[in-house]
C-alpha atoms as a PDB file:
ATOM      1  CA  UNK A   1     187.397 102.582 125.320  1.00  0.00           C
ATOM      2  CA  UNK A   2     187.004  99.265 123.055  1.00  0.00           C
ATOM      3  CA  UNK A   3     189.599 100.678 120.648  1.00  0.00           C
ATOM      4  CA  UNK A   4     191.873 100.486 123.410  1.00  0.00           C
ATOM      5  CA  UNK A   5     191.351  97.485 124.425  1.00  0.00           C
ATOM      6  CA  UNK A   6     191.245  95.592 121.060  1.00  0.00           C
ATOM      7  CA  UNK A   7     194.567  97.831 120.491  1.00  0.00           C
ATOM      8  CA  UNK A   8     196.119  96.233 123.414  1.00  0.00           C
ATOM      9  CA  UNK A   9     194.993  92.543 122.281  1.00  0.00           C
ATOM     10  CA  UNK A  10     196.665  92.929 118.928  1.00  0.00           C
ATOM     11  CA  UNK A  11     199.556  94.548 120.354  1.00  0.00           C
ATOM     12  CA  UNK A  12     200.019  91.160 122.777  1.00  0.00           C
ATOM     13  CA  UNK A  13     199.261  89.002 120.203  1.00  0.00           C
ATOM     14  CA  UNK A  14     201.810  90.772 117.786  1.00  0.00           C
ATOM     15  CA  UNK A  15     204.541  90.139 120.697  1.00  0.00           C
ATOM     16  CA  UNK A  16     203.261  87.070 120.893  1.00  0.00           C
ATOM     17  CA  UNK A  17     204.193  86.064 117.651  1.00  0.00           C
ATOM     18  CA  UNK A  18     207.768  87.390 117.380  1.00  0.00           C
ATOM     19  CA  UNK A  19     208.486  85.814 120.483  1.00  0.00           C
ATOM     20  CA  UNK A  20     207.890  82.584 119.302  1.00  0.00           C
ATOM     21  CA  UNK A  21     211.489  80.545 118.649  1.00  0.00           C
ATOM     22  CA  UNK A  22     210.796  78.274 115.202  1.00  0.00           C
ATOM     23  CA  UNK A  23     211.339  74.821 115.837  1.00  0.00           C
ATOM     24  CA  UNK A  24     214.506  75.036 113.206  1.00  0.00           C
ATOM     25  CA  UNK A  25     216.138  78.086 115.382  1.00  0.00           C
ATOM     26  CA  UNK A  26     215.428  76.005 118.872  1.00  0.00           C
ATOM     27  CA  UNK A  27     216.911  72.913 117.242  1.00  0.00           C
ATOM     28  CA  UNK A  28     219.908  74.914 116.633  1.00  0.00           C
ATOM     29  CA  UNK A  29     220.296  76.584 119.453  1.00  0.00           C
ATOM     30  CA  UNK A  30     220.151  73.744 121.415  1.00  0.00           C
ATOM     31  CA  UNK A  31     222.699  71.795 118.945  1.00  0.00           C
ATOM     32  CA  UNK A  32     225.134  74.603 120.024  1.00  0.00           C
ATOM     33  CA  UNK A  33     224.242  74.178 123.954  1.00  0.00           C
ATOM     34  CA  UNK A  34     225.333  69.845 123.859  1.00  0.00           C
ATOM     35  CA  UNK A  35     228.324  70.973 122.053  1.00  0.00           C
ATOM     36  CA  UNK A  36     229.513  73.279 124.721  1.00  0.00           C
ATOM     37  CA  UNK A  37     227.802  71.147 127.570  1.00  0.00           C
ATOM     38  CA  UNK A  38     229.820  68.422 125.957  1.00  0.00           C
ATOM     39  CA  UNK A  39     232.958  69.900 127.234  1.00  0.00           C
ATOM     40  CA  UNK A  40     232.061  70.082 130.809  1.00  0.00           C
ATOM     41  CA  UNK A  41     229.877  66.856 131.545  1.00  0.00           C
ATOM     42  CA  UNK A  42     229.021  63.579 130.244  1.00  0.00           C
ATOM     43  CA  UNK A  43     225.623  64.233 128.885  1.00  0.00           C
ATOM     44  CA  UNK A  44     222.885  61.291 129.335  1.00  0.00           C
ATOM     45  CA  UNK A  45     220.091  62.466 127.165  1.00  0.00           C
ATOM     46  CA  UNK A  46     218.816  65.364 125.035  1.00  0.00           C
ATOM     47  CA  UNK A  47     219.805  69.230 125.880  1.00  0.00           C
ATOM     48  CA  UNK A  48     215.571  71.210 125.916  1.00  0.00           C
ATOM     49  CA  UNK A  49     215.887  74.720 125.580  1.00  0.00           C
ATOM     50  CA  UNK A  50     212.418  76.787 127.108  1.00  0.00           C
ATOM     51  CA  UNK A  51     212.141  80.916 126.372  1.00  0.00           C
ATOM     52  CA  UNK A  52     209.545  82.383 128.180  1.00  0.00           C
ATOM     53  CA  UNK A  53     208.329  86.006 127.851  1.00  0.00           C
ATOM     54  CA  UNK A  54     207.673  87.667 130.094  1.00  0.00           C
ATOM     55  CA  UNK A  55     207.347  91.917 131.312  1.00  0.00           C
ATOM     56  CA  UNK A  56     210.294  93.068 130.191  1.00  0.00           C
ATOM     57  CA  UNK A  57     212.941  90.265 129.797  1.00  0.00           C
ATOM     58  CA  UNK A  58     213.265  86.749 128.457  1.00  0.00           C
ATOM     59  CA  UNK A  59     213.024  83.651 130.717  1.00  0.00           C
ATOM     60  CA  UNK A  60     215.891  81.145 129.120  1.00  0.00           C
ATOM     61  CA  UNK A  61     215.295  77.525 130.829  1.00  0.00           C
ATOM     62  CA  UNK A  62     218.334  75.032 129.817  1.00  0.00           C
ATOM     63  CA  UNK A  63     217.772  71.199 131.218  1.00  0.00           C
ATOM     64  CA  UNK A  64     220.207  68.487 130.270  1.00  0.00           C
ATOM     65  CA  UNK A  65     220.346  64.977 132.057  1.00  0.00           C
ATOM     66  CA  UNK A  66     224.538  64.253 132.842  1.00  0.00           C
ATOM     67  CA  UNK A  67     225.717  61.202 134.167  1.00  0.00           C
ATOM     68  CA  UNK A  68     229.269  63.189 135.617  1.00  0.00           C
ATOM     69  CA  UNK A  69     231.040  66.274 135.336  1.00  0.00           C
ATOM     70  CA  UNK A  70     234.420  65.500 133.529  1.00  0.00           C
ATOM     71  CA  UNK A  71     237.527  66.371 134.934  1.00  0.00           C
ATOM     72  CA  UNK A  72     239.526  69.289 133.617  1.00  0.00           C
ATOM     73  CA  UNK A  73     242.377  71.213 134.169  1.00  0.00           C
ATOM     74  CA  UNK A  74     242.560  75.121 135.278  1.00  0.00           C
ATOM     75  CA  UNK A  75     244.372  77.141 132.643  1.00  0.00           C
ATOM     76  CA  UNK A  76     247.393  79.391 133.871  1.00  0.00           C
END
């Protein structure tokens, strides 16, 4: 009975760990997000990227502050 149990600690600490997002691969990612954010609004401060774990899917918060949505045209 306290096999299991310790087995299922390490197993949620395990997927704990290769759930984690590096600082480098968040900076990235969010790098990528103001680009395309860019195109749509007039950004006022810093794009934050949250993933959050949980059952059995990923949680993917994006917040960025925009002072307007910029006009665009619809493609034909």
């Amino acid at each position: 009975m306290k096999s299991d149990i310790q087995t299922k600690r390490l197993g949620k600490i395990i997927e704990s760990d290769r759930l984690m997002l590096s600082a480098e691969a968040s900076g990235l990612i969010e790098y990528d997000l103001k680009n395309l954010l860019d195109n749509y609004f007039n950004l006022s401060g810093k794009v934050t990227l949250s993933v959050t774990a949980l059952k059995d899917c990923y949680l993917i918060t994006v917040s960025a502050p925009a002072s307007s949505i910029k006009t665009f045209g619809i493609v034909k």
